[in-house]
N, C-alpha and C. Protein backbone atom coordinates (compact mmCIF):
# COMPACT_ATOMS: atom_id res chain seq x y z
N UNK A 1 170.30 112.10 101.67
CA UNK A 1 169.73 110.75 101.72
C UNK A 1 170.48 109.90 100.70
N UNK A 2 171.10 108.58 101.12
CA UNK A 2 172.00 108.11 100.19
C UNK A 2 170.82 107.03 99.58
N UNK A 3 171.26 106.33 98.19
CA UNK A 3 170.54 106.03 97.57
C UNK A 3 169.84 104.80 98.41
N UNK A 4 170.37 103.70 98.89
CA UNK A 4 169.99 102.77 99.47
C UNK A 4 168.95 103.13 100.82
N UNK A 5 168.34 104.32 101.27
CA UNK A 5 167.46 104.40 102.07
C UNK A 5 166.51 105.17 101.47
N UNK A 6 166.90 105.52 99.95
CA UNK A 6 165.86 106.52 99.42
C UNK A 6 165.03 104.98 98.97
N UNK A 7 165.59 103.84 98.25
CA UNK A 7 165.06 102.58 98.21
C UNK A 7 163.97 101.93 99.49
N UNK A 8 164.62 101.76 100.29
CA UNK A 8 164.04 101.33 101.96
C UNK A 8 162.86 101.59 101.68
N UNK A 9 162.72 103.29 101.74
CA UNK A 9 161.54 104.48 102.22
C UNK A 9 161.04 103.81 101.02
N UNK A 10 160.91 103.79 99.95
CA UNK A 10 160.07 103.57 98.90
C UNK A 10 159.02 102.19 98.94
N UNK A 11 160.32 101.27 99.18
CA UNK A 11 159.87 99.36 99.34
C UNK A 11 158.66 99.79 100.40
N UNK A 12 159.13 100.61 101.68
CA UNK A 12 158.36 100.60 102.47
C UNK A 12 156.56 101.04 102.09
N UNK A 13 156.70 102.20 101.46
CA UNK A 13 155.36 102.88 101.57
C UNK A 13 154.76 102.23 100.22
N UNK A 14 155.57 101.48 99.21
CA UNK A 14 154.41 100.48 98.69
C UNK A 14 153.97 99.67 99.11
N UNK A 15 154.49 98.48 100.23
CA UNK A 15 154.07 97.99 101.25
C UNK A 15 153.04 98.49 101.96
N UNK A 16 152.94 99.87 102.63
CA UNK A 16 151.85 100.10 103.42
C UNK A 16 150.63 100.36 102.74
N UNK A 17 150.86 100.67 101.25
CA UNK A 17 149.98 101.18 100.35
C UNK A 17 149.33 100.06 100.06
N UNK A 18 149.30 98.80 99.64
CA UNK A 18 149.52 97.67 99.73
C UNK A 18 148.29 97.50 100.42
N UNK A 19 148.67 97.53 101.65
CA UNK A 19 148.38 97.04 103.14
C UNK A 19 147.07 97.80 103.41
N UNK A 20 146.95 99.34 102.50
CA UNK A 20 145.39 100.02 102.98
C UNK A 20 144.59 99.72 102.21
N UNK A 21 145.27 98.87 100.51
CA UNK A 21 144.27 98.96 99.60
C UNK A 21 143.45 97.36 100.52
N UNK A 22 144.07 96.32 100.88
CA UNK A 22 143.64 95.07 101.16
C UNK A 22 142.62 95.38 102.39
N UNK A 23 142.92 96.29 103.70
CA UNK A 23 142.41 96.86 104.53
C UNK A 23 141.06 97.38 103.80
N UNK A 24 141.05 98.14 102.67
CA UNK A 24 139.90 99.01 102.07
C UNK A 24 138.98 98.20 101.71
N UNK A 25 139.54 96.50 100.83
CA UNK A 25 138.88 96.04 100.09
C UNK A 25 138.58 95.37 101.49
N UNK A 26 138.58 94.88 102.23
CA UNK A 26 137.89 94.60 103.56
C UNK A 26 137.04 94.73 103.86
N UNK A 27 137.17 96.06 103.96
CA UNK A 27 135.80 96.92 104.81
C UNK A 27 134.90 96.93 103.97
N UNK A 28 134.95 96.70 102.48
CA UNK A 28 134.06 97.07 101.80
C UNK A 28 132.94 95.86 101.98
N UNK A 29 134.02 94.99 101.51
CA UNK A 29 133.23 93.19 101.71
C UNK A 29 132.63 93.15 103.08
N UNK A 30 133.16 93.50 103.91
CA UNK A 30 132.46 93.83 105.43
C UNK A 30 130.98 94.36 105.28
N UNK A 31 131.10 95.27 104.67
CA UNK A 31 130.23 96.43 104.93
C UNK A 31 128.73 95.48 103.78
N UNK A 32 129.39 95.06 102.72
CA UNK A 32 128.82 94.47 101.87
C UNK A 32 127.63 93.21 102.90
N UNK A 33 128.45 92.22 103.36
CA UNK A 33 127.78 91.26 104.15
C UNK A 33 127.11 91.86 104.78
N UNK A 34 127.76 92.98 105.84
CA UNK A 34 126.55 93.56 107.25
C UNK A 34 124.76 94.43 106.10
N UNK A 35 125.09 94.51 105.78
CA UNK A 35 124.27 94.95 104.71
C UNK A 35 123.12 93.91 104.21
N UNK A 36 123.68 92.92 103.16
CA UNK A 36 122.73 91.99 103.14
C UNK A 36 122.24 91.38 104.14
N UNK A 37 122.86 90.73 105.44
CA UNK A 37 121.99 90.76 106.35
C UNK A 37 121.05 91.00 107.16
N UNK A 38 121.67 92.30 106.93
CA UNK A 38 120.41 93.21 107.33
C UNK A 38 118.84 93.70 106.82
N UNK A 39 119.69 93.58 104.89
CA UNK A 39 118.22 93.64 104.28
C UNK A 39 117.56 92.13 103.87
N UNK A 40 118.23 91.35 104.11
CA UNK A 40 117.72 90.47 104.73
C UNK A 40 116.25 89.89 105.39
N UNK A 41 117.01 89.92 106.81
CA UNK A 41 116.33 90.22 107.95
C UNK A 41 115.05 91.56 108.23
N UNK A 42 115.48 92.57 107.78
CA UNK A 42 114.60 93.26 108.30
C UNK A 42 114.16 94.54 106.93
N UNK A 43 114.95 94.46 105.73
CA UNK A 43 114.41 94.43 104.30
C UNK A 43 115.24 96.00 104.14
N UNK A 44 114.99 96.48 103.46
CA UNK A 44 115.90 97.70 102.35
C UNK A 44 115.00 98.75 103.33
N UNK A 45 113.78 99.07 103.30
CA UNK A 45 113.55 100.09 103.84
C UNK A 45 113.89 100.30 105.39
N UNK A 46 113.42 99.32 106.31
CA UNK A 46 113.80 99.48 107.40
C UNK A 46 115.53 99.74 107.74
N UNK A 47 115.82 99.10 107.37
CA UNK A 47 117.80 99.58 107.73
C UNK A 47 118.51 100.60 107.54
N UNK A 48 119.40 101.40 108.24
CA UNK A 48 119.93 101.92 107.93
C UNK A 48 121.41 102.48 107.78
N UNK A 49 122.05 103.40 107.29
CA UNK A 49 123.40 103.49 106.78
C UNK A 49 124.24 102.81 108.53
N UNK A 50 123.04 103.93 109.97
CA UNK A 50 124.23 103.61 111.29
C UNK A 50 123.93 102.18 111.18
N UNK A 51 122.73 101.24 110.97
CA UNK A 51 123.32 99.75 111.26
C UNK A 51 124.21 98.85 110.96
N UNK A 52 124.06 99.57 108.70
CA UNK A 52 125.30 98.96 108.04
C UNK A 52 126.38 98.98 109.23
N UNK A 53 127.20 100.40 109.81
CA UNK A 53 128.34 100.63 110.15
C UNK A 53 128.30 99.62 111.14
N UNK A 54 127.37 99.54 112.13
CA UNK A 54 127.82 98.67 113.35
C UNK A 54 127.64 97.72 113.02
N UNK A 55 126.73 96.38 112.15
CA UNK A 55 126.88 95.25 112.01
C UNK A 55 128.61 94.98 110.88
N UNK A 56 129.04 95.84 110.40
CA UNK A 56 130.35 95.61 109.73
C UNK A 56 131.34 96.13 110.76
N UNK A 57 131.04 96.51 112.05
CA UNK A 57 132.11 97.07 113.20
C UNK A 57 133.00 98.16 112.63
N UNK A 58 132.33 98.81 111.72
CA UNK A 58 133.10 99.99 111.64
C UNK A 58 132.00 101.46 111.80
N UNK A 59 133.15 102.85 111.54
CA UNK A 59 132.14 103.78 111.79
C UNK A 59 131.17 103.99 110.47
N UNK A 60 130.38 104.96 111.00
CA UNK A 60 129.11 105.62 109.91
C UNK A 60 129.95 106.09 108.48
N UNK A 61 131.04 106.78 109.04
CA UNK A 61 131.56 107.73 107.81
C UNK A 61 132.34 107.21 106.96
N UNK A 62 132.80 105.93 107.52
CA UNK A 62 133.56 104.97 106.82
C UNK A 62 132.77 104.41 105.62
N UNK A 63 131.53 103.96 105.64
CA UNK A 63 130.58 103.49 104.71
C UNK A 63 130.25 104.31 103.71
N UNK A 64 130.25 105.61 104.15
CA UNK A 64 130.00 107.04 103.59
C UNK A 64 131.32 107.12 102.31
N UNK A 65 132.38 106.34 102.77
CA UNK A 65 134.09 106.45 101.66
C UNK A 65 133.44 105.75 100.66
N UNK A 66 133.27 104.64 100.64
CA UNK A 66 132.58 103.34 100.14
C UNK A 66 131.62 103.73 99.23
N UNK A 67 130.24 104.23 99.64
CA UNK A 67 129.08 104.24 99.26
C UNK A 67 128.16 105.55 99.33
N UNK A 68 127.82 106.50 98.51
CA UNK A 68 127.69 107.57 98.43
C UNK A 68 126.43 107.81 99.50
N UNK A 69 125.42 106.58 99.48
CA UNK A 69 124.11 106.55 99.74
C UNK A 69 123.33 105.12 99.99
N UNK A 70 122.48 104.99 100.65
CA UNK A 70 121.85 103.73 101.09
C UNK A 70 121.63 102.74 99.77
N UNK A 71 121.29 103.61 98.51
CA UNK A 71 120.43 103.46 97.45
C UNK A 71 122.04 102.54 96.42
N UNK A 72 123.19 102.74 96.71
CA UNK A 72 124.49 102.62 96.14
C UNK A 72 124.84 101.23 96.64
N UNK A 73 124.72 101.16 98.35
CA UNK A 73 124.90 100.22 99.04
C UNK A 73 123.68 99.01 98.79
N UNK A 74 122.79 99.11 98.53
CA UNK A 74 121.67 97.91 97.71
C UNK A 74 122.17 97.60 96.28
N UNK A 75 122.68 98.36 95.45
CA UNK A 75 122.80 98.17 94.31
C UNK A 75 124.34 97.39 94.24
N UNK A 76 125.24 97.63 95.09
CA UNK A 76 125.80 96.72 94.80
C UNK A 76 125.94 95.52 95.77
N UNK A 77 125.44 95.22 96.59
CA UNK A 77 125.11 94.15 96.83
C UNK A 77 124.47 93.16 96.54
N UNK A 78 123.49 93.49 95.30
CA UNK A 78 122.78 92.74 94.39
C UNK A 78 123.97 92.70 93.54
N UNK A 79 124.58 93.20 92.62
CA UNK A 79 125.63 93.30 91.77
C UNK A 79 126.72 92.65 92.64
N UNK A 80 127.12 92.30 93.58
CA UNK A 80 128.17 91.41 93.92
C UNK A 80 127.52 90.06 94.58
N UNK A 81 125.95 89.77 94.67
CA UNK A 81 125.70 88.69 94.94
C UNK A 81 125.48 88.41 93.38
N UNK A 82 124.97 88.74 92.11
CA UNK A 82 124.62 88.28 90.83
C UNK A 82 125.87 88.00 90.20
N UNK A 83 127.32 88.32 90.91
CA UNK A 83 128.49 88.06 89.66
C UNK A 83 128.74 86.33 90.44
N UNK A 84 128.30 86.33 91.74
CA UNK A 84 128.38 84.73 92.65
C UNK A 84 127.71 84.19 91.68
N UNK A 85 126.48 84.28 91.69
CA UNK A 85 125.98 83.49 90.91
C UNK A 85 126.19 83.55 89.77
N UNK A 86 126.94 84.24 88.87
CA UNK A 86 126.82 83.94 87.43
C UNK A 86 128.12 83.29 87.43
N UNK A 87 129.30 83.31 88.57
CA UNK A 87 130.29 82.53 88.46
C UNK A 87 130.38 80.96 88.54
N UNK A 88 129.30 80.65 89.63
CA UNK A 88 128.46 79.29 89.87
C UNK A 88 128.14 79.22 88.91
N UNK A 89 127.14 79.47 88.22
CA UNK A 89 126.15 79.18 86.77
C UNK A 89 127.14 78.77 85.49
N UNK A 90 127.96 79.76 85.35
CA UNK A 90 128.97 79.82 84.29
C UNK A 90 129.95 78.45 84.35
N UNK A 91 130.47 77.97 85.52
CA UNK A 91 131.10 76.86 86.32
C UNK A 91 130.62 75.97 85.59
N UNK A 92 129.26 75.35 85.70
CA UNK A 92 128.52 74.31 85.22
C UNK A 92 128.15 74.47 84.02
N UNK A 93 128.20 75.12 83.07
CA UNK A 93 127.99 75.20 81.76
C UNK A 93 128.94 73.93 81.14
N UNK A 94 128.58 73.02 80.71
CA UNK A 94 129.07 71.70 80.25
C UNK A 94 130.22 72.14 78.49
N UNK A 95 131.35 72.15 78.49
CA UNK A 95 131.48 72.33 77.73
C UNK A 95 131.35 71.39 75.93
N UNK A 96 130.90 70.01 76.47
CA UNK A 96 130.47 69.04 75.34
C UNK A 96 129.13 69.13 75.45
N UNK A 97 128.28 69.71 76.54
CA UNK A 97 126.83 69.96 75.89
C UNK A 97 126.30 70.92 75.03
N UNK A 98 125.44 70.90 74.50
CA UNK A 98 124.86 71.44 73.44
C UNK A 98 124.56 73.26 73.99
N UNK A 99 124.74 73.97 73.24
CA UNK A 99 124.11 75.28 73.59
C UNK A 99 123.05 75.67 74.22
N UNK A 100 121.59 75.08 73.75
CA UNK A 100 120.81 75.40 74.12
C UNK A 100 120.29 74.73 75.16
N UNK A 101 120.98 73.06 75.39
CA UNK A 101 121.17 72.87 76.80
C UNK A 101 121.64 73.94 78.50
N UNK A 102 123.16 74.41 77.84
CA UNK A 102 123.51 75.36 78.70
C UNK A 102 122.80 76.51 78.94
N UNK A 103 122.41 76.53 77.88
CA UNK A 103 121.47 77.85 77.82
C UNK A 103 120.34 77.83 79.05
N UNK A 104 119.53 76.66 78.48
CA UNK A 104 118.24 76.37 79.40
C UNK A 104 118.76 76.28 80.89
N UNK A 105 119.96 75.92 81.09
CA UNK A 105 120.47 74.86 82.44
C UNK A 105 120.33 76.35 83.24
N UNK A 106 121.46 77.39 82.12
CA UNK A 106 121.69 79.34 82.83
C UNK A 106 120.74 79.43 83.61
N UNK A 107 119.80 79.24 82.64
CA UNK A 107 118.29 80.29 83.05
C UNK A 107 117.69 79.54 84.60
N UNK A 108 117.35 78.08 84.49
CA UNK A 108 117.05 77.78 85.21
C UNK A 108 117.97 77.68 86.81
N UNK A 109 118.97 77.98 86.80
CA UNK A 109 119.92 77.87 87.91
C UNK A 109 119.49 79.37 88.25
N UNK A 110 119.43 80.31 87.42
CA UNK A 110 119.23 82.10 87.77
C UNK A 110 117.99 81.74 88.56
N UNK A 111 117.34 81.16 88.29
CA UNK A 111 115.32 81.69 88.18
C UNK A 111 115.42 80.34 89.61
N UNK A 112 115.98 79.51 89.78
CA UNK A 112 116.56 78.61 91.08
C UNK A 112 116.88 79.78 92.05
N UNK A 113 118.13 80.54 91.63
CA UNK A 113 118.79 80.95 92.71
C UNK A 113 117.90 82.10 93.40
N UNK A 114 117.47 83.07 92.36
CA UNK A 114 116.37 84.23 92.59
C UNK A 114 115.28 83.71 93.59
N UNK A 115 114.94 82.38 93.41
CA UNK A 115 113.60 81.79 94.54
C UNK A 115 113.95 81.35 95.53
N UNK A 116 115.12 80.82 95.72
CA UNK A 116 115.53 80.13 97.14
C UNK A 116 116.77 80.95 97.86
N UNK A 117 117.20 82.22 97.52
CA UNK A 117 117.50 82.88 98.01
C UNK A 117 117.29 83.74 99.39
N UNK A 118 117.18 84.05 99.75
CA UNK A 118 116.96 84.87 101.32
C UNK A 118 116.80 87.13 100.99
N UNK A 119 117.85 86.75 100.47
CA UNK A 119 117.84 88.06 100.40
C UNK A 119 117.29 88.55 99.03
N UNK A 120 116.85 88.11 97.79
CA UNK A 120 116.64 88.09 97.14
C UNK A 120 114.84 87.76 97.58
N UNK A 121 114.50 86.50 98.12
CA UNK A 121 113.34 87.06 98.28
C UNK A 121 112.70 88.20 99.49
N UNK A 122 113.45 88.38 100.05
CA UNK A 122 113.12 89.75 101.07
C UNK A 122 112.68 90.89 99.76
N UNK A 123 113.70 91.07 99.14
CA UNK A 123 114.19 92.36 97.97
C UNK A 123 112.82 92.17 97.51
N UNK A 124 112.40 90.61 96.79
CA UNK A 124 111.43 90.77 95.80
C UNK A 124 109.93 91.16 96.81
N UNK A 125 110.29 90.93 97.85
CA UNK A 125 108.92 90.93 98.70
C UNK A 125 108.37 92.62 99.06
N UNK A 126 109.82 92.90 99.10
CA UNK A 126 109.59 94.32 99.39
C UNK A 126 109.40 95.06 98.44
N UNK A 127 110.02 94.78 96.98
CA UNK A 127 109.47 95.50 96.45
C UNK A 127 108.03 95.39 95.23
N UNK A 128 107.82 94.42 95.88
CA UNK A 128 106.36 94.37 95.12
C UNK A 128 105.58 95.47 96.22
N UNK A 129 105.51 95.51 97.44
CA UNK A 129 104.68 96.40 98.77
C UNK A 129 105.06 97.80 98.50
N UNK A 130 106.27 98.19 98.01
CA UNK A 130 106.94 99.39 98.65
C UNK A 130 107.29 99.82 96.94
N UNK A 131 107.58 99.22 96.51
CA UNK A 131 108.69 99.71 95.34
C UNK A 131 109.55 100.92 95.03
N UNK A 132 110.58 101.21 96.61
CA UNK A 132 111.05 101.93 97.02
C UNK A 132 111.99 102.16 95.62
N UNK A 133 112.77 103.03 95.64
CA UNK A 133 113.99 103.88 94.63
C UNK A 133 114.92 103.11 94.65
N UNK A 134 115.05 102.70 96.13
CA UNK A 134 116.65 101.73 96.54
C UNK A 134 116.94 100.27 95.39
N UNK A 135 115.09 100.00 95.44
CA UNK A 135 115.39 98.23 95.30
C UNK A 135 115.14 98.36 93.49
N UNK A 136 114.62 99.26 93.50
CA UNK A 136 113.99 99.76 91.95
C UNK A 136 115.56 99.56 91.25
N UNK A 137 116.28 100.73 91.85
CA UNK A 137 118.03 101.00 90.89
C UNK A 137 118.66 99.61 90.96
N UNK A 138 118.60 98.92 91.93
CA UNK A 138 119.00 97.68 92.29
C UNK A 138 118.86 96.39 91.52
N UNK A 139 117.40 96.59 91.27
CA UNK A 139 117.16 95.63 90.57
C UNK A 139 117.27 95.75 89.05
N UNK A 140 116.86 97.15 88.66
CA UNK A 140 117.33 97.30 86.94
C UNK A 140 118.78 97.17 86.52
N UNK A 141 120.07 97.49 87.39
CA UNK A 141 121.49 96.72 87.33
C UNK A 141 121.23 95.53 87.30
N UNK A 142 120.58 94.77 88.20
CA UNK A 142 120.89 93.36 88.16
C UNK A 142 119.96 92.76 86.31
N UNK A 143 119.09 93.18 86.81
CA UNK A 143 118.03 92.65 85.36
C UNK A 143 118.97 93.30 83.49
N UNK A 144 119.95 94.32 83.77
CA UNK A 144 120.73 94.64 82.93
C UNK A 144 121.70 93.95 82.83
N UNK A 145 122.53 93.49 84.00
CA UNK A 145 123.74 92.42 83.84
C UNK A 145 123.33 91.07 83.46
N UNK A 146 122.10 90.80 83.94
CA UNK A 146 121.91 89.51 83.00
C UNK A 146 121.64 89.61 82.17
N UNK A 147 120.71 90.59 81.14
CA UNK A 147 120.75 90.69 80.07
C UNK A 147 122.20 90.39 78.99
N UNK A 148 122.98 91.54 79.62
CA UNK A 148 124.40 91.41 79.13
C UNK A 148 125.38 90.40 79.24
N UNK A 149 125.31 89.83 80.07
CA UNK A 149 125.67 88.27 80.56
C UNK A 149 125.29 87.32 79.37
N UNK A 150 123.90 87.33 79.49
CA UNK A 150 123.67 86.28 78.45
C UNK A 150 123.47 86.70 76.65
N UNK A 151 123.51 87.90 76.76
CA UNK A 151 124.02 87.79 75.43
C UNK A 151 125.47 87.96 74.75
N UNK A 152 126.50 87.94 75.76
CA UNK A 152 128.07 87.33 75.86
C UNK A 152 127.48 85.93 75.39
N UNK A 153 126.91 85.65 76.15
CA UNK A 153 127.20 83.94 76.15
C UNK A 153 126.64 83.30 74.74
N UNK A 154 125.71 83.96 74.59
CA UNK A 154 124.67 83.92 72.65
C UNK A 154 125.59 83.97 71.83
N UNK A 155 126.74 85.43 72.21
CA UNK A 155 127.69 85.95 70.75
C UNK A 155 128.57 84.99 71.18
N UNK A 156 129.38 84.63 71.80
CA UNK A 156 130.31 83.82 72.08
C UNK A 156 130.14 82.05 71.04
N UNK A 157 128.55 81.64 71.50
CA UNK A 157 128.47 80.69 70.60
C UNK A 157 127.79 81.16 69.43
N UNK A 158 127.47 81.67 68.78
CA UNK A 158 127.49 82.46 67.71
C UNK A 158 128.69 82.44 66.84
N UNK A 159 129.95 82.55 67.24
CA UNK A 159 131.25 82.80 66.99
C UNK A 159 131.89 81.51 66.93
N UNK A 160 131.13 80.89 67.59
CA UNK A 160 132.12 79.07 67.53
C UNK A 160 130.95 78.24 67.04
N UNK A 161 130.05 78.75 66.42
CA UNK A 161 128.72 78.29 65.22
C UNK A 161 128.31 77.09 66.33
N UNK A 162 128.10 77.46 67.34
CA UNK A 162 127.49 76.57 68.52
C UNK A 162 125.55 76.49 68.27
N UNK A 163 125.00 77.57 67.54
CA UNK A 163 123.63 77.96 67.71
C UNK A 163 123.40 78.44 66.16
N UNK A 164 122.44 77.52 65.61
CA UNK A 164 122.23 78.30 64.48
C UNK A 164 121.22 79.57 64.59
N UNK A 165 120.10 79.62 65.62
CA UNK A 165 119.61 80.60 65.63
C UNK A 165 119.69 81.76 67.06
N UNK A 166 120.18 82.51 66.64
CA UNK A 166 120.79 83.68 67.23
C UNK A 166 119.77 84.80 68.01
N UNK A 167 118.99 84.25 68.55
CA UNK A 167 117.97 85.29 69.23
C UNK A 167 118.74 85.85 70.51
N UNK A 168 117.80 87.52 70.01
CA UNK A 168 118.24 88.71 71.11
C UNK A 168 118.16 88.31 72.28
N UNK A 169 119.38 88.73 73.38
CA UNK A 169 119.39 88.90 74.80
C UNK A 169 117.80 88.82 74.90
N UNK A 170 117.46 89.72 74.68
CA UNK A 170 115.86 89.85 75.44
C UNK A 170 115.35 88.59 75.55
N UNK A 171 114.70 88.04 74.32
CA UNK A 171 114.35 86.38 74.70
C UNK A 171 115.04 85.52 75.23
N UNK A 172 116.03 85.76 75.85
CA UNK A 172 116.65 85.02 76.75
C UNK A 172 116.28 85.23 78.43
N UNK A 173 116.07 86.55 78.35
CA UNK A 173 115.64 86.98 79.51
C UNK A 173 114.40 86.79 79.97
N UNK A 174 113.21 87.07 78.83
CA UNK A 174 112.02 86.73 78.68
C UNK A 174 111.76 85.25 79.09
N UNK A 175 112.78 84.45 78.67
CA UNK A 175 112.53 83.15 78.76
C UNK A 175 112.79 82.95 80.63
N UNK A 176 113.95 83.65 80.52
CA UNK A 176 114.11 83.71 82.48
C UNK A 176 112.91 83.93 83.17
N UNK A 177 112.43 85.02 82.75
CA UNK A 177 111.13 85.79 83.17
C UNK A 177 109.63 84.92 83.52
N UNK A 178 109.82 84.18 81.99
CA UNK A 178 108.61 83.24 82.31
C UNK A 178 108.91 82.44 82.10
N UNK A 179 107.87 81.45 82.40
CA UNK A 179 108.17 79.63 82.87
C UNK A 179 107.81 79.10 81.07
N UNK A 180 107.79 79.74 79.81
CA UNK A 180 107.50 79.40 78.61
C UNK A 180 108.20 78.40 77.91
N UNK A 181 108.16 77.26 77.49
CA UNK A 181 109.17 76.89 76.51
C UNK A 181 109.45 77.29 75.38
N UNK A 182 110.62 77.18 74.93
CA UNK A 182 111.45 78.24 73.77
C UNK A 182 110.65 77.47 72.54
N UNK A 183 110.32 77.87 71.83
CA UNK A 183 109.80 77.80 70.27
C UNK A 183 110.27 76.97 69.82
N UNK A 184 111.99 77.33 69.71
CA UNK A 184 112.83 76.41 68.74
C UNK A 184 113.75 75.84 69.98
N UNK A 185 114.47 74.25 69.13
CA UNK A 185 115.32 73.66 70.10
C UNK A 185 116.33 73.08 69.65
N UNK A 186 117.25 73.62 69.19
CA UNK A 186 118.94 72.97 68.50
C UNK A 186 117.88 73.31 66.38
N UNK A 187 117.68 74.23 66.32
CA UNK A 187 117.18 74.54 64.83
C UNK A 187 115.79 73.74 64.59
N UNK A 188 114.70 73.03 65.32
CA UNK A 188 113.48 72.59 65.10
C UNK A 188 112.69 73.14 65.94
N UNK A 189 111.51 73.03 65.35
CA UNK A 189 110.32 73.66 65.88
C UNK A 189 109.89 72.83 67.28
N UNK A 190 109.75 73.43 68.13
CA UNK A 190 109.51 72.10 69.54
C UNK A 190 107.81 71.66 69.32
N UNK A 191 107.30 70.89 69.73
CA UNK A 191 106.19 70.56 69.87
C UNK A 191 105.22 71.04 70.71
N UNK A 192 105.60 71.86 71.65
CA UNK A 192 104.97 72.31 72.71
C UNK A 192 104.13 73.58 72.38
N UNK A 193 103.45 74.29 73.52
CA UNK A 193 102.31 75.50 72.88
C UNK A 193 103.46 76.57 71.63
């Protein structure tokens, strides 16, 4: 084999290699959509792995490469609809507004998106009735990435002395959680309960 086709053969099969990873990441996003639609529509317990395959037009075992288990395939579909939204959310973070503006704006765009969602309220509907394993793992990733999310965003202004007071992720989340107003507001006591 002279050197110039040992080249060829090479150019070539990184090319095709190429070509299965884009093919792979496909199917996945495929498989991803046919999925939320489905739990969706007809919720986490009812669906299953053969519908994923046929609403994404591929086979059963293909999903099986992908996703170990039904319970894998919920979890990240919450985890790739929560990085949408934290990319949206993050987008609008004003960079001449105040911290605890952005802050409040986060929470309320999350605790927005979580209610007028579709699939998100299916998830929450179902699992208040059922509180199956699937939506359970599902939802403690998602309720963990925002945690971690927003306390990036705390240390970050922390670090550029954006916030003089530095409260834990948790009360940030807490604050997501419930409809409460925060105590303090740019270092003063708010007036409210």
């Amino acid at each position: 084999m002279n050197q110039k086709t040992g080249y060829v053969d090479r150019h070539n099969q990184i090319k095709k290699d190429r070509c299965e990873k884009v093919k792979g990441t496909d199917k996945k996003i495929r498989i991803l959509e046919a999925a939320e639609q489905l739990f969706t529509r007809q919720g986490v317990k009812n669906t299953t792995i053969e519908q994923i395959a046929k609403g994404a037009q591929i086979g059963k075992g293909t999903v099986y490469l992908y996703f170990k288990d039904k319970e894998a395939v919920v979890s990240e579909v919450m985890e790739y609809k929560w990085r949408r939204l934290q990319s949206e959310a993050a987008s609008r973070m004003g960079k001449g507004t105040p911290f605890l503006d952005n802050i409040n704006n986060l929470l309320h765009e999350m605790t927005r998106f979580r209610a007028s969602d579709p699939f998100f309220c299916k998830l929450y509907e179902e699992y208040r009735e059922l509180q199956t394993g699937e939506i359970r793992l599902g939802m403690k990733n998602v309720q963990l990435s925002v945690v971690h999310y927003i306390e990036k965003v705390v240390k970050e202004a922390g670090k550029e002395e954006k916030c003089r007071f530095l409260f834990p992720a948790g009360y940030w989340l807490f604050c997501l959680l419930n409809p409460i107003p925060p105590l303090f507001t740019n270092g003063r006591k708010s007036s409210g309960p």
